[in-house]
PDB file of N, CA and C in Angstrom:
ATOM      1  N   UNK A   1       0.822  -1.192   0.000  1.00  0.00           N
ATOM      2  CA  UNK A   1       0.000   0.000   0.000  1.00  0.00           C
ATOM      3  C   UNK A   1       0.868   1.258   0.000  1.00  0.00           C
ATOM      4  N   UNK A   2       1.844   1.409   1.010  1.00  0.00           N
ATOM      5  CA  UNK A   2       2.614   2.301   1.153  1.00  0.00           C
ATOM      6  C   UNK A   2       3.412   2.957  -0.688  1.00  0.00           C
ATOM      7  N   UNK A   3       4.036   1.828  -1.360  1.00  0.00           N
ATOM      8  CA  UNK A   3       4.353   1.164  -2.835  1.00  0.00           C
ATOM      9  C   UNK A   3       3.300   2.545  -3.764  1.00  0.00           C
ATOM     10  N   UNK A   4       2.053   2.274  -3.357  1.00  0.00           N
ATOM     11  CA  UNK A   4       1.484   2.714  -4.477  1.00  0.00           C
ATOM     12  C   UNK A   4       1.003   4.002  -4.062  1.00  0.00           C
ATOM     13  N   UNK A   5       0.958   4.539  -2.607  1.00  0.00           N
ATOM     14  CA  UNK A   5       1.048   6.192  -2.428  1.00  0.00           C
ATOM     15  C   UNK A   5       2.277   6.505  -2.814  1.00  0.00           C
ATOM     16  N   UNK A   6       3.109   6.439  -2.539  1.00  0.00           N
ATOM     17  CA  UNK A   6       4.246   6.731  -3.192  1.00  0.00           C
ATOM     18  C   UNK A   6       4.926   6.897  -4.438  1.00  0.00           C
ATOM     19  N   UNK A   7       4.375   5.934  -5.720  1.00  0.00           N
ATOM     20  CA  UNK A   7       4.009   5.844  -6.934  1.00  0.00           C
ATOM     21  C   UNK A   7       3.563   6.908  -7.398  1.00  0.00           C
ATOM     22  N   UNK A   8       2.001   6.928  -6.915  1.00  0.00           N
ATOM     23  CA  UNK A   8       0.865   8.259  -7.381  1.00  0.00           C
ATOM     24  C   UNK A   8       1.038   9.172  -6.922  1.00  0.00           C
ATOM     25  N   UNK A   9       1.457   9.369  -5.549  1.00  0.00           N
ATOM     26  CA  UNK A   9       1.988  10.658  -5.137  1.00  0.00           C
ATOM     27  C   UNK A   9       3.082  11.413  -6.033  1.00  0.00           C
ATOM     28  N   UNK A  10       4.356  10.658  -5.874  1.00  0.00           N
ATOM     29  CA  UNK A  10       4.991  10.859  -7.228  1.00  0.00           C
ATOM     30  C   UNK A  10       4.971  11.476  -8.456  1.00  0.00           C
ATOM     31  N   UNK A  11       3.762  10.823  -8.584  1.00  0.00           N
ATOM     32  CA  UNK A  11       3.068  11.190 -10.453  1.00  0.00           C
ATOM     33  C   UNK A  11       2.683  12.340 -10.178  1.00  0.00           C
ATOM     34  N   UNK A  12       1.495  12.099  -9.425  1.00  0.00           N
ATOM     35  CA  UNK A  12       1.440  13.993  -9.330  1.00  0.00           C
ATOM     36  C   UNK A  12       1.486  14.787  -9.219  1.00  0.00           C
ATOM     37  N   UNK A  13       2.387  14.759  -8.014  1.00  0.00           N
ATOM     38  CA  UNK A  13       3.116  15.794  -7.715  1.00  0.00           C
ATOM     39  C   UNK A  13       4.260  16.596  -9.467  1.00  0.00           C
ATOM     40  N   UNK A  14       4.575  15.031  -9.664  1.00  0.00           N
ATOM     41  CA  UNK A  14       5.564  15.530 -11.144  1.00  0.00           C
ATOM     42  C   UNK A  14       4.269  16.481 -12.096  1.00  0.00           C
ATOM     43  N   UNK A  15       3.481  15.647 -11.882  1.00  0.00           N
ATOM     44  CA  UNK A  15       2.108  16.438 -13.136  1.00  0.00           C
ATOM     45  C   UNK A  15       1.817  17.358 -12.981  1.00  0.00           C
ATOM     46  N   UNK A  16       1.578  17.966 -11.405  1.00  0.00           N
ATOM     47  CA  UNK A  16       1.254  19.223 -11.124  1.00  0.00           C
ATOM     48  C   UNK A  16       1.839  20.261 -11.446  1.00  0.00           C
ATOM     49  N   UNK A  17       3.535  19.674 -10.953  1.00  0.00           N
ATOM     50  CA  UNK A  17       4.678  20.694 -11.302  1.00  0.00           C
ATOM     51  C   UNK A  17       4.574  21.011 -13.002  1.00  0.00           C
ATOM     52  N   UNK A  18       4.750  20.279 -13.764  1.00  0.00           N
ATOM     53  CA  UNK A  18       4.840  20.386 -15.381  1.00  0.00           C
ATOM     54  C   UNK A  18       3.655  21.674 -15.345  1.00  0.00           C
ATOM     55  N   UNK A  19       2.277  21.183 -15.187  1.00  0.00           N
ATOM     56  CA  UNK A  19       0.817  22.120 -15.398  1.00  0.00           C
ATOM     57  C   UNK A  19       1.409  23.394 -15.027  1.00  0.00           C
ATOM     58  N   UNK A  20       1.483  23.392 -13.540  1.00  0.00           N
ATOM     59  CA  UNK A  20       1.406  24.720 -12.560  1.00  0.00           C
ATOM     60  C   UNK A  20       2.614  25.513 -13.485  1.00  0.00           C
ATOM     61  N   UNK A  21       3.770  25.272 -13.956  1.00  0.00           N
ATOM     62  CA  UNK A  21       4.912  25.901 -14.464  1.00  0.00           C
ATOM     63  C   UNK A  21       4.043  26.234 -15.939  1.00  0.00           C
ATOM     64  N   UNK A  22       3.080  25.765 -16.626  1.00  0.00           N
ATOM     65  CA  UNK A  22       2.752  26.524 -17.997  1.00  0.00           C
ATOM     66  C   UNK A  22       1.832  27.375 -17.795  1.00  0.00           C
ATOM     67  N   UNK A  23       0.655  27.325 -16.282  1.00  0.00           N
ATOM     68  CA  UNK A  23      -0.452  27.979 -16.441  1.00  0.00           C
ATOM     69  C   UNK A  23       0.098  28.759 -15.235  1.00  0.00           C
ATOM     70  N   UNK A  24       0.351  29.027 -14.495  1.00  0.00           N
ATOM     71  CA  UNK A  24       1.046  30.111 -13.160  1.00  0.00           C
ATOM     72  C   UNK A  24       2.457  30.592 -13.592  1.00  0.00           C
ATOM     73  N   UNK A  25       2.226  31.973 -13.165  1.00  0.00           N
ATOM     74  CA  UNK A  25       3.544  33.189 -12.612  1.00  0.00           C
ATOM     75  C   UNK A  25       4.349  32.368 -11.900  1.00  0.00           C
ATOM     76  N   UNK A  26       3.750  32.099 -10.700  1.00  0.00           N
ATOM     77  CA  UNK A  26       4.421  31.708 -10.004  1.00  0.00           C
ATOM     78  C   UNK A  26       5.524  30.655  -9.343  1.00  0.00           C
ATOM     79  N   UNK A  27       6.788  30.709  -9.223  1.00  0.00           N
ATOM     80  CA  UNK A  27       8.083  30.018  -9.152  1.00  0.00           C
ATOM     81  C   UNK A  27       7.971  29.113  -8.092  1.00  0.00           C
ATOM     82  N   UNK A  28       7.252  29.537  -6.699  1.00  0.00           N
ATOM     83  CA  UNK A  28       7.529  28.749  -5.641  1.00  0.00           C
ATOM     84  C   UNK A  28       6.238  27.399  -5.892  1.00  0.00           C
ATOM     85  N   UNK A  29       5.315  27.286  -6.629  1.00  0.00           N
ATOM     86  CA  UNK A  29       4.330  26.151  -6.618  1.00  0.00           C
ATOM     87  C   UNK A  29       5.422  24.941  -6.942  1.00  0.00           C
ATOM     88  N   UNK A  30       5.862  25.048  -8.381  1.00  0.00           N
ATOM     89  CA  UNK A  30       6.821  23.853  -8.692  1.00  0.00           C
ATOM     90  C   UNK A  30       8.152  23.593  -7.929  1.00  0.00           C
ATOM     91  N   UNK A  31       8.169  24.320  -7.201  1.00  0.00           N
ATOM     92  CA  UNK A  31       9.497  24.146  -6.060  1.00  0.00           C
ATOM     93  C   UNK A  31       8.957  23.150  -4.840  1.00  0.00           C
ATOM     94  N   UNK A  32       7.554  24.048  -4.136  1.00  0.00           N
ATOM     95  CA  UNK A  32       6.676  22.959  -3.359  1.00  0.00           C
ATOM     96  C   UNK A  32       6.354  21.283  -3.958  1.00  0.00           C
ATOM     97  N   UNK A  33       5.971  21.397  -5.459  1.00  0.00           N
ATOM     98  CA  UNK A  33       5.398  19.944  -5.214  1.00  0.00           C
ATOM     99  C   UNK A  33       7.193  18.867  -5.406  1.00  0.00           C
ATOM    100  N   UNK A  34       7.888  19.844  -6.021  1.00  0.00           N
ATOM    101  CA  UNK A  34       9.160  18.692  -6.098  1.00  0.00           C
ATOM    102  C   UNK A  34      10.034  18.370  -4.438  1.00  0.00           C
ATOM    103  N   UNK A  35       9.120  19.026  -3.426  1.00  0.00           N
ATOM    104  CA  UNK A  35       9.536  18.790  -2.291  1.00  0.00           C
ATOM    105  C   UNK A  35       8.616  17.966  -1.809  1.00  0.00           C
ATOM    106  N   UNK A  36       7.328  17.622  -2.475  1.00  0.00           N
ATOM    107  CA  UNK A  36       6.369  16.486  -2.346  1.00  0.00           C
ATOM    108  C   UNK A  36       7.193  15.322  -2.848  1.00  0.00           C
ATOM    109  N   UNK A  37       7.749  15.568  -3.801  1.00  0.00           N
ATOM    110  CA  UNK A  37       8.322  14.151  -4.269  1.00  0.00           C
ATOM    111  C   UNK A  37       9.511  13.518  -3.633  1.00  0.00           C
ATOM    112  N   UNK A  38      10.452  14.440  -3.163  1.00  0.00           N
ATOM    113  CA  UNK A  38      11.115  14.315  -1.861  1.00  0.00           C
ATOM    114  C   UNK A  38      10.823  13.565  -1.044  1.00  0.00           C
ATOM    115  N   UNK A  39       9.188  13.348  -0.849  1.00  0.00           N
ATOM    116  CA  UNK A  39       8.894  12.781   0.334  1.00  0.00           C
ATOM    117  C   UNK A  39       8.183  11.671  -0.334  1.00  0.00           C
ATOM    118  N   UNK A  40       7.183  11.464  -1.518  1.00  0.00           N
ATOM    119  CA  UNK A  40       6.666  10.532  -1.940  1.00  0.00           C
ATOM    120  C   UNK A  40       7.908   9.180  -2.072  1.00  0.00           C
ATOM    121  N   UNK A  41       8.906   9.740  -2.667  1.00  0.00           N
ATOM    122  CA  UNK A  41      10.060   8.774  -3.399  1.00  0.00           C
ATOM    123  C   UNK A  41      10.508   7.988  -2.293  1.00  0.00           C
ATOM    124  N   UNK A  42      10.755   7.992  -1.296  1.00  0.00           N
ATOM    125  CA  UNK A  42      11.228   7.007  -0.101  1.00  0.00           C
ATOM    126  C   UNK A  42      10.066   6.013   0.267  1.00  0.00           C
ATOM    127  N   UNK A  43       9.090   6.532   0.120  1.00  0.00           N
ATOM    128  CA  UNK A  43       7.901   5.651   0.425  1.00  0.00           C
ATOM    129  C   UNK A  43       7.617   4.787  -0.650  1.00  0.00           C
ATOM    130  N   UNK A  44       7.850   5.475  -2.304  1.00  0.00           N
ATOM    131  CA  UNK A  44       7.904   4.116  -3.336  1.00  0.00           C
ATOM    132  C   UNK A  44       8.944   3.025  -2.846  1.00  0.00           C
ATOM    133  N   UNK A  45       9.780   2.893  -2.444  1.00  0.00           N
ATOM    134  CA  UNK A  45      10.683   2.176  -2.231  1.00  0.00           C
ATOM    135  C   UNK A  45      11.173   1.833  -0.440  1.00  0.00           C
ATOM    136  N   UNK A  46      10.101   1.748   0.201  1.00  0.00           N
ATOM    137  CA  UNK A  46      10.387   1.803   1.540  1.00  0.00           C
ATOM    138  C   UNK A  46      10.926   0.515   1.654  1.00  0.00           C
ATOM    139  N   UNK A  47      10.571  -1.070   0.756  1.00  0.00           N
ATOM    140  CA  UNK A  47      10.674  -2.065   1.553  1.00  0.00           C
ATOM    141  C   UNK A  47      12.108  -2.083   1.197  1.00  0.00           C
ATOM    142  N   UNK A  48      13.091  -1.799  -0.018  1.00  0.00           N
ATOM    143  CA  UNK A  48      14.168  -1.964  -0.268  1.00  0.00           C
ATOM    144  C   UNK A  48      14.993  -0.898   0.819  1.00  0.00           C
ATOM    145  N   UNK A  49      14.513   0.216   0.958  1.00  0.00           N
ATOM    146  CA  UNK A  49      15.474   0.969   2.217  1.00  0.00           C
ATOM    147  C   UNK A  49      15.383   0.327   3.689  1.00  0.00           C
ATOM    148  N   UNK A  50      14.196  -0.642   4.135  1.00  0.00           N
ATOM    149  CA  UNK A  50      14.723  -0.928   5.283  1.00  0.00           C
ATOM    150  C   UNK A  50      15.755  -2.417   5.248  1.00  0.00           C
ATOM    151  N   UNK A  51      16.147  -2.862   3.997  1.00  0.00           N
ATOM    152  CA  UNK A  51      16.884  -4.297   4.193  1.00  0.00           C
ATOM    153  C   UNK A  51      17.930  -3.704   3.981  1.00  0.00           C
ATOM    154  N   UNK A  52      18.312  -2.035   3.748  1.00  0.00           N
ATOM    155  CA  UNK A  52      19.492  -1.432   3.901  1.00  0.00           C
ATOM    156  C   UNK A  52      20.597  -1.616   5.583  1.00  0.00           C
ATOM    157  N   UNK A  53      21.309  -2.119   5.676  1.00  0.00           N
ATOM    158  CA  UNK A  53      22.531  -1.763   6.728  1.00  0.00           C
ATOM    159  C   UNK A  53      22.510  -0.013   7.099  1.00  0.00           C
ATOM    160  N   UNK A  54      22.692   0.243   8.339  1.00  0.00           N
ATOM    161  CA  UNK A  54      22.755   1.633   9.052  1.00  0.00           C
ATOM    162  C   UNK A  54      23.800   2.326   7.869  1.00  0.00           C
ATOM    163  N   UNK A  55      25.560   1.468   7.757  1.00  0.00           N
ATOM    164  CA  UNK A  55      25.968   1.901   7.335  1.00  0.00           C
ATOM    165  C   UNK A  55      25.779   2.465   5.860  1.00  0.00           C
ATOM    166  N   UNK A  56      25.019   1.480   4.982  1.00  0.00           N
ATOM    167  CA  UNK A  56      24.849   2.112   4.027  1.00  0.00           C
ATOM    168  C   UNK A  56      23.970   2.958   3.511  1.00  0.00           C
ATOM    169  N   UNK A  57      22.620   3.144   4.505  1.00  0.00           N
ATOM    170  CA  UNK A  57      22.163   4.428   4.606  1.00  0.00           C
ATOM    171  C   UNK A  57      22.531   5.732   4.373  1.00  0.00           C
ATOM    172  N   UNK A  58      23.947   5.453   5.590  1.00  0.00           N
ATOM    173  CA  UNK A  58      24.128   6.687   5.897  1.00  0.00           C
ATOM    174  C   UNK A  58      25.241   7.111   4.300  1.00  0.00           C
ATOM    175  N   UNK A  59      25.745   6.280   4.072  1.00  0.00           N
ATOM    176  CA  UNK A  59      26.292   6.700   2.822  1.00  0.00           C
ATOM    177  C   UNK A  59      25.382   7.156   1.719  1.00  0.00           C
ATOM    178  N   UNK A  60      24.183   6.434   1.528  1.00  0.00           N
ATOM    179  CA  UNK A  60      23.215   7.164   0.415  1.00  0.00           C
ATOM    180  C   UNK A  60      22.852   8.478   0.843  1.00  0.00           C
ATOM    181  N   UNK A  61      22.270   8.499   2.326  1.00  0.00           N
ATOM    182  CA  UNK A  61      21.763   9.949   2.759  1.00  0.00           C
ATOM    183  C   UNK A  61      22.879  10.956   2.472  1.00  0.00           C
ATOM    184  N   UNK A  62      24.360  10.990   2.812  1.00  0.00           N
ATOM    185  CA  UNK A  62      25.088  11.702   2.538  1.00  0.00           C
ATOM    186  C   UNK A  62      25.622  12.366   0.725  1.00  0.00           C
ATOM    187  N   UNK A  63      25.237  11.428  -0.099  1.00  0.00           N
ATOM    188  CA  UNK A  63      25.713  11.060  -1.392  1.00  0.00           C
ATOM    189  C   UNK A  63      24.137  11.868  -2.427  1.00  0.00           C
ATOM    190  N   UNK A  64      23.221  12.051  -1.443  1.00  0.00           N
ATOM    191  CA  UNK A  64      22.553  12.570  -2.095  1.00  0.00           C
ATOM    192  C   UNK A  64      22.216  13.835  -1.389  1.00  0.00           C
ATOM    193  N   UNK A  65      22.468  14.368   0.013  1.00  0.00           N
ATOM    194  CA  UNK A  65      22.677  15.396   0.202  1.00  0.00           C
ATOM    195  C   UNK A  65      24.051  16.171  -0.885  1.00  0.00           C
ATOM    196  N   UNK A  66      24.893  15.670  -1.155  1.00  0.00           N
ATOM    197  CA  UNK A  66      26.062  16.009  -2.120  1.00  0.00           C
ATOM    198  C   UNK A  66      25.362  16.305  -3.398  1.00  0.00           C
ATOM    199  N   UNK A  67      25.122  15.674  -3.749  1.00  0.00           N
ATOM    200  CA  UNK A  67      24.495  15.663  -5.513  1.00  0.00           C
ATOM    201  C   UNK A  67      23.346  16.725  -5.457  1.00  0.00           C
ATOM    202  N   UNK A  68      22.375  16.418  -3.986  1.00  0.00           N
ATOM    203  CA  UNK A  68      21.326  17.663  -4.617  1.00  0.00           C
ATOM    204  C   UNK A  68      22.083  19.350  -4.525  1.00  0.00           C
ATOM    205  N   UNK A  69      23.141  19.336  -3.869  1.00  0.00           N
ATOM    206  CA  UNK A  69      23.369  20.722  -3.465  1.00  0.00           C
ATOM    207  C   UNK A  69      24.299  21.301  -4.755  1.00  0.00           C
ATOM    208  N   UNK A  70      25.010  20.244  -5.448  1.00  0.00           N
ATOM    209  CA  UNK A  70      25.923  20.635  -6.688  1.00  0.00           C
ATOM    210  C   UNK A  70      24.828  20.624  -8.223  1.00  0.00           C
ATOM    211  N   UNK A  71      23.983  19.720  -8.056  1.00  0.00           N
ATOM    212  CA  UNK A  71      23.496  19.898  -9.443  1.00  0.00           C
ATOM    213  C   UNK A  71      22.791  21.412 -10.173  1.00  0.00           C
ATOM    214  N   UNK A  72      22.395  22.456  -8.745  1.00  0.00           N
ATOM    215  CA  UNK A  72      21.910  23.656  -9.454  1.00  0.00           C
ATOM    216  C   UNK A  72      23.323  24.275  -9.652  1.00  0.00           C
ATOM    217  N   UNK A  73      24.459  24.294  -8.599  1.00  0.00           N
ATOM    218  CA  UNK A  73      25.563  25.205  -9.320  1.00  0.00           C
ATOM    219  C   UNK A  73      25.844  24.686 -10.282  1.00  0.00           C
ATOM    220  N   UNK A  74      25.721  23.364 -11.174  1.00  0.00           N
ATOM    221  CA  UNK A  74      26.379  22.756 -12.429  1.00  0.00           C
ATOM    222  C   UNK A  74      25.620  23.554 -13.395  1.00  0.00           C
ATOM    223  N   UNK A  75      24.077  23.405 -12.664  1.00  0.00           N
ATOM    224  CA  UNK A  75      23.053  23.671 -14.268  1.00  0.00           C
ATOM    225  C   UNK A  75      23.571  25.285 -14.175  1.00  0.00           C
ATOM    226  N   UNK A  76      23.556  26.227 -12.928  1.00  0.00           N
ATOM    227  CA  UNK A  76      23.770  27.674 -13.127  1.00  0.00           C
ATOM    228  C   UNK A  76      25.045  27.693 -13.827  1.00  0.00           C
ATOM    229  N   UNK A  77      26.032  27.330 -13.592  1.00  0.00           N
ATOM    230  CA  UNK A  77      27.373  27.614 -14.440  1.00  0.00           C
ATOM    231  C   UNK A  77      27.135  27.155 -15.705  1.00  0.00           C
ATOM    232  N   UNK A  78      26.902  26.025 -16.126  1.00  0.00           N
ATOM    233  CA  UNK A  78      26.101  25.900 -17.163  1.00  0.00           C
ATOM    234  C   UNK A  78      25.835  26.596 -18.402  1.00  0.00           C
ATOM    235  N   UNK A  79      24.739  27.383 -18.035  1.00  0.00           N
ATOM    236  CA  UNK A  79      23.772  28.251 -18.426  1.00  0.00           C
ATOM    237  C   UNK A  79      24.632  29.473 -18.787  1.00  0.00           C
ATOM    238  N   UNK A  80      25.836  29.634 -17.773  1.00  0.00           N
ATOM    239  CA  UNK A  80      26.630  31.196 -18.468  1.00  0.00           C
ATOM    240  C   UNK A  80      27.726  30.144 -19.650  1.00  0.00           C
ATOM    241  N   UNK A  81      28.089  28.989 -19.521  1.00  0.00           N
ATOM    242  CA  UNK A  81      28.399  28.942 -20.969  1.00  0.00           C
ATOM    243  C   UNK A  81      28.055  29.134 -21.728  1.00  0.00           C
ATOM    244  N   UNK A  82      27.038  28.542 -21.550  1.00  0.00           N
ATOM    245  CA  UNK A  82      26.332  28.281 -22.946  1.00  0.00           C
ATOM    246  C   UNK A  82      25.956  29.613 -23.269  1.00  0.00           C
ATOM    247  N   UNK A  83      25.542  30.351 -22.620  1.00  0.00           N
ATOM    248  CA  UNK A  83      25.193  31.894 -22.604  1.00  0.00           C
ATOM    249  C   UNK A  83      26.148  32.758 -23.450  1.00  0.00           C
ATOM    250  N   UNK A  84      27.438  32.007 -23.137  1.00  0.00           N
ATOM    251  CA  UNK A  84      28.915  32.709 -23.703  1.00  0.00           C
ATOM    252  C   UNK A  84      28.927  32.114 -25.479  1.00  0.00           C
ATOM    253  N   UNK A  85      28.133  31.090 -25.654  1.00  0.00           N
ATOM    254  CA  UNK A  85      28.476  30.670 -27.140  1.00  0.00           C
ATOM    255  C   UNK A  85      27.761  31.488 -28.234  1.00  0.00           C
ATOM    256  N   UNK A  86      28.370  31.999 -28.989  1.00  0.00           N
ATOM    257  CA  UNK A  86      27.302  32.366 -29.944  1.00  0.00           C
ATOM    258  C   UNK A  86      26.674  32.071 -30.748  1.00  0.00           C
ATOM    259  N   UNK A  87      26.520  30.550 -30.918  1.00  0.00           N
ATOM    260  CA  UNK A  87      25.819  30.080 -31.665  1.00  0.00           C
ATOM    261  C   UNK A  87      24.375  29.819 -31.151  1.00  0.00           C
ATOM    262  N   UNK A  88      24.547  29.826 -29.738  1.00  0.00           N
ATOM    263  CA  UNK A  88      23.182  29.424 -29.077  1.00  0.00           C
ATOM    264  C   UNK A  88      22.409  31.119 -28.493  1.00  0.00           C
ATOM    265  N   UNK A  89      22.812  31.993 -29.122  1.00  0.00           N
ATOM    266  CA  UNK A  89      22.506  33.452 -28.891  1.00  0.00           C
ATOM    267  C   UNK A  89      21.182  33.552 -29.216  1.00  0.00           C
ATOM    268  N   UNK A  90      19.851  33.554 -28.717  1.00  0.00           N
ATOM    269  CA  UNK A  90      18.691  34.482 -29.392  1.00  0.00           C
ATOM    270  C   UNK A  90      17.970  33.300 -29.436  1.00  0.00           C
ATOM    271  N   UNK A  91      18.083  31.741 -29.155  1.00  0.00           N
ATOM    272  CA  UNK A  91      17.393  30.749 -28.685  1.00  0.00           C
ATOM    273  C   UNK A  91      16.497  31.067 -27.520  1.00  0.00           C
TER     274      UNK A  91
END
């Protein structure tokens, strides 16, 4: 049961975000529901995280605290390359 809130929660939260970002101004809605999914995504997969070892928990929890905090400076630096090319100018 847990499996399939987590699933659908998931989904819609992703669905909402896609909608809310074409029909709303507003920046912070799709920020909220991808912090829904934050929370849906452990619950798709609860039975495989508890046959996890402490230790290797704590290595995923850490490994993805890492990755979420670098992937916006990658995409922002990014973005001034590509910004810098002129072929991709006026796209």
């Amino acid at each position: 049961m847990r499996e399939k809130i987590g699933y659908y929660g998931m989904l819609v939260c992703l669905l909402l975000s896609v909608i809310s970002g074409q029909f709303l101004k507003s920046e912070w809605v799709p920020v909220i529901l991808c912090i829904g999914v934050l929370i849906f995504a452990p619950m798709y997969r609860w039975n495989e995280w508890k046959a996890y070892s402490r230790k290797k928990k704590m290595v995923f929890s850490i490994e993805f605290v890492i990755i979420i905090s670098t992937i916006p400076f990658l995409l922002w630096k990014g973005n001034e390359i590509i910004d810098g090319i002129v072929m991709f100018q006026g796209w």
